[in-house]
PDB file of N, CA and C in Angstrom:
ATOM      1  N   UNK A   1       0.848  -1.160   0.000  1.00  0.00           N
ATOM      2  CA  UNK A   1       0.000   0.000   0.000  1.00  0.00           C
ATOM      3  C   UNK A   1       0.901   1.232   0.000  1.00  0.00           C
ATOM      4  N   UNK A   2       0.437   2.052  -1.175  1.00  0.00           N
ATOM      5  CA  UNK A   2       1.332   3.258  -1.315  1.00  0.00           C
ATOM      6  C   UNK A   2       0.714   4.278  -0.893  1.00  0.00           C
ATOM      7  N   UNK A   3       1.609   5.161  -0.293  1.00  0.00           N
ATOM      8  CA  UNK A   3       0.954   6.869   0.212  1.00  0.00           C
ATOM      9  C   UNK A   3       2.316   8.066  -0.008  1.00  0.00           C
ATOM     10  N   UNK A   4       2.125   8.757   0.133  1.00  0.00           N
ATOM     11  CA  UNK A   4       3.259   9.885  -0.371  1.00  0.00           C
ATOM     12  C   UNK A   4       3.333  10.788   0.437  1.00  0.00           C
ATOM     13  N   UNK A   5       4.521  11.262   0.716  1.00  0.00           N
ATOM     14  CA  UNK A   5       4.871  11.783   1.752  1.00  0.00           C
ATOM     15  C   UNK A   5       5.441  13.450   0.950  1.00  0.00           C
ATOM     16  N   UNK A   6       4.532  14.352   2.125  1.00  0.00           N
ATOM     17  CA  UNK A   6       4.677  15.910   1.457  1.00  0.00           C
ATOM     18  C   UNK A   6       5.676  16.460   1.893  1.00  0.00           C
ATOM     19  N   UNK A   7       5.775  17.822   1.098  1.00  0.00           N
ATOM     20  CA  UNK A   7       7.081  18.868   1.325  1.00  0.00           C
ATOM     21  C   UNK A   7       7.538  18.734   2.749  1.00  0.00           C
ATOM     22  N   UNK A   8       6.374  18.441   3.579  1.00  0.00           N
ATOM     23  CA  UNK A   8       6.535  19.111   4.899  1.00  0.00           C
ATOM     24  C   UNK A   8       7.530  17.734   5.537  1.00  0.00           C
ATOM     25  N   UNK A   9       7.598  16.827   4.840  1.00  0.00           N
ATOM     26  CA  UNK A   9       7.953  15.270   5.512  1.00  0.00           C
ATOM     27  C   UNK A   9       6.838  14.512   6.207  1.00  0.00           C
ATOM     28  N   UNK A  10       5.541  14.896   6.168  1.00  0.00           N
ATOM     29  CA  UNK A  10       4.303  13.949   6.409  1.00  0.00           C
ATOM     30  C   UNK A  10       3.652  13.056   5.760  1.00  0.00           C
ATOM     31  N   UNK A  11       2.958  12.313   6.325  1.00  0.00           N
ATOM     32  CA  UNK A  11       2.779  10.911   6.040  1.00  0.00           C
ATOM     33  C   UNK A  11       1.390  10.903   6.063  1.00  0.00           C
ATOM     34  N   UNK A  12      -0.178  10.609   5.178  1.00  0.00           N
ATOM     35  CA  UNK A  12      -1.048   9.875   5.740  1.00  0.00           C
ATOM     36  C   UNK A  12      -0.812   8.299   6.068  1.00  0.00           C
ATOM     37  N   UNK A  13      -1.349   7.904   7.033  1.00  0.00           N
ATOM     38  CA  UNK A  13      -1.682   6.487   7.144  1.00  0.00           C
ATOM     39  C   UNK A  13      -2.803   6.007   6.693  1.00  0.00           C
ATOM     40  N   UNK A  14      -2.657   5.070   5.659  1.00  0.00           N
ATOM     41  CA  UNK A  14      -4.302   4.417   5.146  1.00  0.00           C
ATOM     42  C   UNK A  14      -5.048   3.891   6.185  1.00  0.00           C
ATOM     43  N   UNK A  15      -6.437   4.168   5.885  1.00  0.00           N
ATOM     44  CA  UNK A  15      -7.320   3.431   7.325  1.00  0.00           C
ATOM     45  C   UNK A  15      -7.379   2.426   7.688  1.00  0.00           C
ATOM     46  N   UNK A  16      -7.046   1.584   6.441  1.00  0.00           N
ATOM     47  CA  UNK A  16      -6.572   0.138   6.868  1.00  0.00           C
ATOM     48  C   UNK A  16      -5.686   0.249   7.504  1.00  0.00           C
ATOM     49  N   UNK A  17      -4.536   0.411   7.648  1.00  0.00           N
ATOM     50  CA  UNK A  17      -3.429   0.365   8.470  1.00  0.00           C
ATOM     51  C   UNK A  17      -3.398   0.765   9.492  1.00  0.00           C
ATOM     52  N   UNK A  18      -4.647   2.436   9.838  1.00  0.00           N
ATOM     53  CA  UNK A  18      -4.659   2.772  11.209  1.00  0.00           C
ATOM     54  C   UNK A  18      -5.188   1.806  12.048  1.00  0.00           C
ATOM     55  N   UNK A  19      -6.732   1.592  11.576  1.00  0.00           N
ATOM     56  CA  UNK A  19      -7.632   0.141  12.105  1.00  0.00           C
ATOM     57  C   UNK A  19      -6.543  -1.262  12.412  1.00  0.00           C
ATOM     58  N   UNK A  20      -5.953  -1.929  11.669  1.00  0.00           N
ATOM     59  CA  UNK A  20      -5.054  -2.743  12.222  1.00  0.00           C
ATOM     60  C   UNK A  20      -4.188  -2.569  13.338  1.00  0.00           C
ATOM     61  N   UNK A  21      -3.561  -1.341  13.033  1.00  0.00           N
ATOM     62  CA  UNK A  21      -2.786  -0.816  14.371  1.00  0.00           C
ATOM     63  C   UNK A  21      -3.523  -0.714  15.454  1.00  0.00           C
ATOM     64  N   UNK A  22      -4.113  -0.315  15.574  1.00  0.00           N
ATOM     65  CA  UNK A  22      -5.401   0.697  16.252  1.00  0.00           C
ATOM     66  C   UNK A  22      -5.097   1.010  16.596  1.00  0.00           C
ATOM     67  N   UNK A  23      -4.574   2.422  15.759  1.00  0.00           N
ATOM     68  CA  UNK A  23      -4.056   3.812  15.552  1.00  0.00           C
ATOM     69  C   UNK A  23      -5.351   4.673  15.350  1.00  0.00           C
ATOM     70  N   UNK A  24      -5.799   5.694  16.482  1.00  0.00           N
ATOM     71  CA  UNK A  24      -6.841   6.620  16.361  1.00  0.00           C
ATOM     72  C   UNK A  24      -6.457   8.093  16.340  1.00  0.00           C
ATOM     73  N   UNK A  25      -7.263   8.848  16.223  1.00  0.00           N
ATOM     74  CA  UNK A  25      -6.731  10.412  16.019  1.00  0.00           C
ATOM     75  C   UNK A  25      -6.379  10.670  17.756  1.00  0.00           C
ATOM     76  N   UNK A  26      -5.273  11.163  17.501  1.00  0.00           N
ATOM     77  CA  UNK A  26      -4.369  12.054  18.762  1.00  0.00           C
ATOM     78  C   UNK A  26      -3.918  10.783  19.597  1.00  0.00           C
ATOM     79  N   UNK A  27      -3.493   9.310  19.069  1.00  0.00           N
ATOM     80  CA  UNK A  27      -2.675   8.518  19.495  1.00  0.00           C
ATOM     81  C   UNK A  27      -1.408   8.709  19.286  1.00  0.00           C
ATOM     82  N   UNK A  28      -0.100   8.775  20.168  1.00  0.00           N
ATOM     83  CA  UNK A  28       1.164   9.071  19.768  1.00  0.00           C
ATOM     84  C   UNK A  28       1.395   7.564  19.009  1.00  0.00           C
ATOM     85  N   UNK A  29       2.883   7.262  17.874  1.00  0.00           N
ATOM     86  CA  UNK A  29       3.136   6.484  17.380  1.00  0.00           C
ATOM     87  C   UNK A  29       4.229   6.051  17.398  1.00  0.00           C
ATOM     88  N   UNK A  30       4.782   5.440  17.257  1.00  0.00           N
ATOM     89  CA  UNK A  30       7.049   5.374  17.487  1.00  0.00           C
ATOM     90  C   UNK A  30       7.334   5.235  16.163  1.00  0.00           C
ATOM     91  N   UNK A  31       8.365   5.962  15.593  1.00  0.00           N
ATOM     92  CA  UNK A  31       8.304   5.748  14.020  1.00  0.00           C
ATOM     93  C   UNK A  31      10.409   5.658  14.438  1.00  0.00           C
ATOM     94  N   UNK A  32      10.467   4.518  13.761  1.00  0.00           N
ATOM     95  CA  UNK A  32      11.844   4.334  13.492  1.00  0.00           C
ATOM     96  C   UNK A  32      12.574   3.618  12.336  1.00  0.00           C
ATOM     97  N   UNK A  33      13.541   3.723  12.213  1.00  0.00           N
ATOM     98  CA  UNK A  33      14.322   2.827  10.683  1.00  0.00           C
ATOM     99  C   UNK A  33      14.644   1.633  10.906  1.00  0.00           C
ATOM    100  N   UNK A  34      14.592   0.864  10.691  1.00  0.00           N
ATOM    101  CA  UNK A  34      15.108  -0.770  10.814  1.00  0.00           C
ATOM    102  C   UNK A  34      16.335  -1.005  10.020  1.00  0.00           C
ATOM    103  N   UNK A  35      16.791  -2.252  10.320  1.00  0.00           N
ATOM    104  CA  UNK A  35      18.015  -2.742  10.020  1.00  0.00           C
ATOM    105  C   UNK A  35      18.167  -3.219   8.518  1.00  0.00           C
ATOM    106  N   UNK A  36      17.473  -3.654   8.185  1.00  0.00           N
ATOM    107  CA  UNK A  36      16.748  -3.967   6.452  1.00  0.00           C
ATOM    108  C   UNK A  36      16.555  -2.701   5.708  1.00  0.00           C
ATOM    109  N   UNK A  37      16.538  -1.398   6.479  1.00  0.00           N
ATOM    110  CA  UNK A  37      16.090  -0.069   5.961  1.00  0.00           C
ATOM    111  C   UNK A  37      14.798   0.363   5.609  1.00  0.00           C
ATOM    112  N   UNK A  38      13.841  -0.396   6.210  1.00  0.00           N
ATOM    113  CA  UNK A  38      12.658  -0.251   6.578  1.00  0.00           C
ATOM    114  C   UNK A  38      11.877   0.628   7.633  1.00  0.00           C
ATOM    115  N   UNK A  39      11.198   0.947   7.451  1.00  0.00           N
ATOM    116  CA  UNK A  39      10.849   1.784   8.596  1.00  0.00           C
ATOM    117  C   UNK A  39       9.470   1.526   9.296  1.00  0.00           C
ATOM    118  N   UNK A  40       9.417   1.396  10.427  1.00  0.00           N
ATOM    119  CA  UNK A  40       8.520   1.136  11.761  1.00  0.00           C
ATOM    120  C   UNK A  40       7.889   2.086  12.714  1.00  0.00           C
ATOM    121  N   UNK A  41       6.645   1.864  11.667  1.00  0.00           N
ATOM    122  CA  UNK A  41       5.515   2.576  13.027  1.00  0.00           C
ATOM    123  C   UNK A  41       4.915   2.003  13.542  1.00  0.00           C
ATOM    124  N   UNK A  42       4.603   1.802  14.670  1.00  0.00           N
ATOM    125  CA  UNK A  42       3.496   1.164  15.629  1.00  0.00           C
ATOM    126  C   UNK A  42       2.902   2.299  16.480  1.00  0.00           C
ATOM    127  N   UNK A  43       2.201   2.079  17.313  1.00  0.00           N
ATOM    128  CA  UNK A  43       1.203   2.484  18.343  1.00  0.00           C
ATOM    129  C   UNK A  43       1.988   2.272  19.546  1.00  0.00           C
ATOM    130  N   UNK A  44       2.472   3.523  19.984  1.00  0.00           N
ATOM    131  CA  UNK A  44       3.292   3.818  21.227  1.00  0.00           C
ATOM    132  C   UNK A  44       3.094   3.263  22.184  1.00  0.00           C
ATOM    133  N   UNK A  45       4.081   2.404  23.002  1.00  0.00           N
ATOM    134  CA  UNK A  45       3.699   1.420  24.419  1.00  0.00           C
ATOM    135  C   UNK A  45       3.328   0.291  23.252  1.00  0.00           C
ATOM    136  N   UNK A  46       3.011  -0.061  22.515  1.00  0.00           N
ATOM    137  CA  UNK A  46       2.403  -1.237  21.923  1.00  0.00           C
ATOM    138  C   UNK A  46       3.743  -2.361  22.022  1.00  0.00           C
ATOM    139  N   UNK A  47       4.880  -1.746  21.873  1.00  0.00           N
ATOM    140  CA  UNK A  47       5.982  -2.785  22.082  1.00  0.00           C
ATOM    141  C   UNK A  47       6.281  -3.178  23.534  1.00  0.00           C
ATOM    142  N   UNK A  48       5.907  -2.282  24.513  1.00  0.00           N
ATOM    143  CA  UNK A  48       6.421  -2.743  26.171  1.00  0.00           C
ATOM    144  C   UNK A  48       5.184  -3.398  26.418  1.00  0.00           C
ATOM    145  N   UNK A  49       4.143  -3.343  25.579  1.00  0.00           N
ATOM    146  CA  UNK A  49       3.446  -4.168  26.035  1.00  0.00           C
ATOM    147  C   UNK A  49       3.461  -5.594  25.635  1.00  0.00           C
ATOM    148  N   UNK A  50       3.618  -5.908  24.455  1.00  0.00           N
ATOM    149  CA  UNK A  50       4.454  -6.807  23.867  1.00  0.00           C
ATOM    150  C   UNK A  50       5.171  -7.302  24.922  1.00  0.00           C
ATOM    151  N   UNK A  51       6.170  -7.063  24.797  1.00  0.00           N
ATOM    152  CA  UNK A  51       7.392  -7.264  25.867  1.00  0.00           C
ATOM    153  C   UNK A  51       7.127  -8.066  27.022  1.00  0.00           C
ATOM    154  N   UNK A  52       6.318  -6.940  27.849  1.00  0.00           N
ATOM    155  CA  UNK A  52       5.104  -7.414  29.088  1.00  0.00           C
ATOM    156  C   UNK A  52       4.852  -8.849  28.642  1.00  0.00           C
ATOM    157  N   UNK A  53       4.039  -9.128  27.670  1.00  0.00           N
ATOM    158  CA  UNK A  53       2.991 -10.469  27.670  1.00  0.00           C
ATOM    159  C   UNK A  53       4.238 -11.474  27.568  1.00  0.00           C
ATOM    160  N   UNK A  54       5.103 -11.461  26.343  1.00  0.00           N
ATOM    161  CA  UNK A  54       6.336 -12.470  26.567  1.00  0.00           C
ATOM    162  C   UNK A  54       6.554 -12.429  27.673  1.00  0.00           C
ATOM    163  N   UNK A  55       7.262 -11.512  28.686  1.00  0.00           N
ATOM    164  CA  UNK A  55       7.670 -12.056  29.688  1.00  0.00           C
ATOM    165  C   UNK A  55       6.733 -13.080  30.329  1.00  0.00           C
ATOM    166  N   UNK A  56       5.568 -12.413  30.867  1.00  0.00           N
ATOM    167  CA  UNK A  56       4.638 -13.142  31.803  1.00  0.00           C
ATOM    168  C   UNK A  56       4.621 -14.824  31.046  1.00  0.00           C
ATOM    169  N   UNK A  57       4.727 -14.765  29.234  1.00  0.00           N
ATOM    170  CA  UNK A  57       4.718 -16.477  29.144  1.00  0.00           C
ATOM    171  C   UNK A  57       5.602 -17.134  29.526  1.00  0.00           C
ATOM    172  N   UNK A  58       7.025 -16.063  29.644  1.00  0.00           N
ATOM    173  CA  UNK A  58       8.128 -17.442  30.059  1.00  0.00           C
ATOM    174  C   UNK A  58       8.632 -17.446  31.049  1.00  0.00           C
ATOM    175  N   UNK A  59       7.702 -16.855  32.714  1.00  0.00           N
ATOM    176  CA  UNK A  59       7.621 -17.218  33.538  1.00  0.00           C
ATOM    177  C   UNK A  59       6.718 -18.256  33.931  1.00  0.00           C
ATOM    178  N   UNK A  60       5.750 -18.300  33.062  1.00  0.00           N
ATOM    179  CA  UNK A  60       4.575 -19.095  33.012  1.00  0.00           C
ATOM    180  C   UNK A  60       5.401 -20.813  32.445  1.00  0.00           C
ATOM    181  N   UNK A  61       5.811 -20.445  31.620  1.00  0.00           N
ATOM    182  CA  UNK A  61       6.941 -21.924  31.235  1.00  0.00           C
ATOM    183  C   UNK A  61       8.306 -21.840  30.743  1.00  0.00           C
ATOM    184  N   UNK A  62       8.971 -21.907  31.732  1.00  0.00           N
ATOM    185  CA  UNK A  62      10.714 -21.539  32.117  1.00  0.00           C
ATOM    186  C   UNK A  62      10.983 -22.957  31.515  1.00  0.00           C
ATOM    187  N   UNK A  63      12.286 -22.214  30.939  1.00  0.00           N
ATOM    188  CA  UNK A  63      12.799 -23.603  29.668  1.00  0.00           C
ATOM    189  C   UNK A  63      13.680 -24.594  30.791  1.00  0.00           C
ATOM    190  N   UNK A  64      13.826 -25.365  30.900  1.00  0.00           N
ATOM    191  CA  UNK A  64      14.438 -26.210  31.439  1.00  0.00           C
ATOM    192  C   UNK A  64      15.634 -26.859  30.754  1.00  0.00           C
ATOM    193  N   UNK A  65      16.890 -27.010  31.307  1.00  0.00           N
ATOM    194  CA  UNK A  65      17.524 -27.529  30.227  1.00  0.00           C
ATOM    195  C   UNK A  65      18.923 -27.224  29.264  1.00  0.00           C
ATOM    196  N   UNK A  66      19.286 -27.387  28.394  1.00  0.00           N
ATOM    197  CA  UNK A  66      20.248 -26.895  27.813  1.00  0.00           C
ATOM    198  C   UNK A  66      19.824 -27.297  26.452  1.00  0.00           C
ATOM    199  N   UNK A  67      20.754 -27.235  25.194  1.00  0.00           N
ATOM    200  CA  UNK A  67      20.362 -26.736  23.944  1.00  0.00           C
ATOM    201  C   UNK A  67      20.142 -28.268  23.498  1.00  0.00           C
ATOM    202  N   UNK A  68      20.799 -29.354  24.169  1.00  0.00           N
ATOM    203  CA  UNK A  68      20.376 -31.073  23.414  1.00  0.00           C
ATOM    204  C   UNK A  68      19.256 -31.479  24.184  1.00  0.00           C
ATOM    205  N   UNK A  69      19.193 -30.768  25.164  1.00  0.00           N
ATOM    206  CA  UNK A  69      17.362 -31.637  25.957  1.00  0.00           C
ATOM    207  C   UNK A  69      16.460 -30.588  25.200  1.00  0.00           C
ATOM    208  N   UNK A  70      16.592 -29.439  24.677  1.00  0.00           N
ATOM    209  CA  UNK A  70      15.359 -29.080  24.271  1.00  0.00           C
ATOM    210  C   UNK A  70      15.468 -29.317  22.622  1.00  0.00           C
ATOM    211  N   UNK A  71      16.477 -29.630  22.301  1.00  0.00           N
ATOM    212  CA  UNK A  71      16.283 -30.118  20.997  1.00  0.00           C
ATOM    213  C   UNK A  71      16.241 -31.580  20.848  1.00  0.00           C
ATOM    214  N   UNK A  72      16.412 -32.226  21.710  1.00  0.00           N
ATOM    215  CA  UNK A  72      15.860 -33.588  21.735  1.00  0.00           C
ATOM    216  C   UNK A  72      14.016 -33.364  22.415  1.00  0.00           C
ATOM    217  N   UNK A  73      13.400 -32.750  22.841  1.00  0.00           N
ATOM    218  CA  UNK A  73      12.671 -32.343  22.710  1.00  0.00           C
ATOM    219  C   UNK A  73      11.761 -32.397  21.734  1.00  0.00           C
ATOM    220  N   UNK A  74      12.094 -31.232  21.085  1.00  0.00           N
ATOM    221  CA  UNK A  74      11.575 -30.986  19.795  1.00  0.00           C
ATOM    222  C   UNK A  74      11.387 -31.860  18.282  1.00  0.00           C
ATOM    223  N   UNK A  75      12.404 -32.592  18.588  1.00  0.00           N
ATOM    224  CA  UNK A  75      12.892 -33.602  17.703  1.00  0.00           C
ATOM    225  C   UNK A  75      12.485 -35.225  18.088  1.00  0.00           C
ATOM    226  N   UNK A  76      12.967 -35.132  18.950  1.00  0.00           N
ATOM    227  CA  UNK A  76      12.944 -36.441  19.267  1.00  0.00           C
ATOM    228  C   UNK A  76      14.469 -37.387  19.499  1.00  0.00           C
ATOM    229  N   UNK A  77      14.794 -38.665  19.120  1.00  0.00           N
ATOM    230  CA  UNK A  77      15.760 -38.903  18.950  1.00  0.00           C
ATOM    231  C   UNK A  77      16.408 -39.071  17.464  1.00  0.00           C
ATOM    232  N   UNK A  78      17.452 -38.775  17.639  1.00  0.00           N
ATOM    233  CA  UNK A  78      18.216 -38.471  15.874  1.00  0.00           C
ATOM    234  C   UNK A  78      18.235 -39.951  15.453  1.00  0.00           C
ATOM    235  N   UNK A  79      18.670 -40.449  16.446  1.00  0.00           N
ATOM    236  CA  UNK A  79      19.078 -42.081  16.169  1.00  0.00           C
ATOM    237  C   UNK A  79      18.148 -42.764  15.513  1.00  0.00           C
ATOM    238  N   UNK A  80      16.542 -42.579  15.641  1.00  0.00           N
ATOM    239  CA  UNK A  80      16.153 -43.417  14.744  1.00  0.00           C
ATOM    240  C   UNK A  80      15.397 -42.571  13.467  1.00  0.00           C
ATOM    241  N   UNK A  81      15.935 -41.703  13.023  1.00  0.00           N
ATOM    242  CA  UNK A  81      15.754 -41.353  12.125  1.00  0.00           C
ATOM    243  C   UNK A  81      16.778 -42.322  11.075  1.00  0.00           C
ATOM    244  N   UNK A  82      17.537 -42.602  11.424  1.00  0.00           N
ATOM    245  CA  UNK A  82      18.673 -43.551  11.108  1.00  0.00           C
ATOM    246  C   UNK A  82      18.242 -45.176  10.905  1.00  0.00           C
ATOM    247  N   UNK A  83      17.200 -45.054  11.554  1.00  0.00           N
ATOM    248  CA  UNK A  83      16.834 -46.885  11.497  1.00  0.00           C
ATOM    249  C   UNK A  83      16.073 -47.223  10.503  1.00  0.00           C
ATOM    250  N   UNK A  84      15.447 -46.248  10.063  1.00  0.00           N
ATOM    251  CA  UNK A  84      14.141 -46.788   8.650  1.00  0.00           C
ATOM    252  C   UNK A  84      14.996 -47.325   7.456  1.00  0.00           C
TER     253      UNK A  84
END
């Protein structure tokens, strides 16, 4: 979705995009550049809140373990992938 940005360096946001965000009139926004050279707006606090909910899941289920029990885990055992 294209929009064009004026003399002044402003931006509309399409309403689709505000509605997804839920971005409303006189909501602040965080607008920054990314590493790809992309650039990122969201809905201000929308990332600490983010943040927030991860944490609370992985207190909720703390990994146990080291990198071959949770990838034996995930996997299973390698060994009989070997037996068929």
């Amino acid at each position: 979705m294209a929009t064009t940005i004026t003399s002044k360096g402003q931006v509309t946001l399409p309403k689709k995009v505000r509605d997804a965000a839920g971005i409303k009139p006189g909501d602040k926004v965080e607008v920054r550049s990314t590493a790809s050279g992309g650039i990122y707006i969201g809905k201000s606090g929308s990332e600490a809140d983010y943040l927030k909910k991860l944490q609370a899941i992985a207190k909720r289920y703390p990994i146990h373990g080291g990198t071959d029990e949770i990838m034996h885990e995930l996997r299973g055992d390698v060994a009989d992938d070997y037996e068929r």
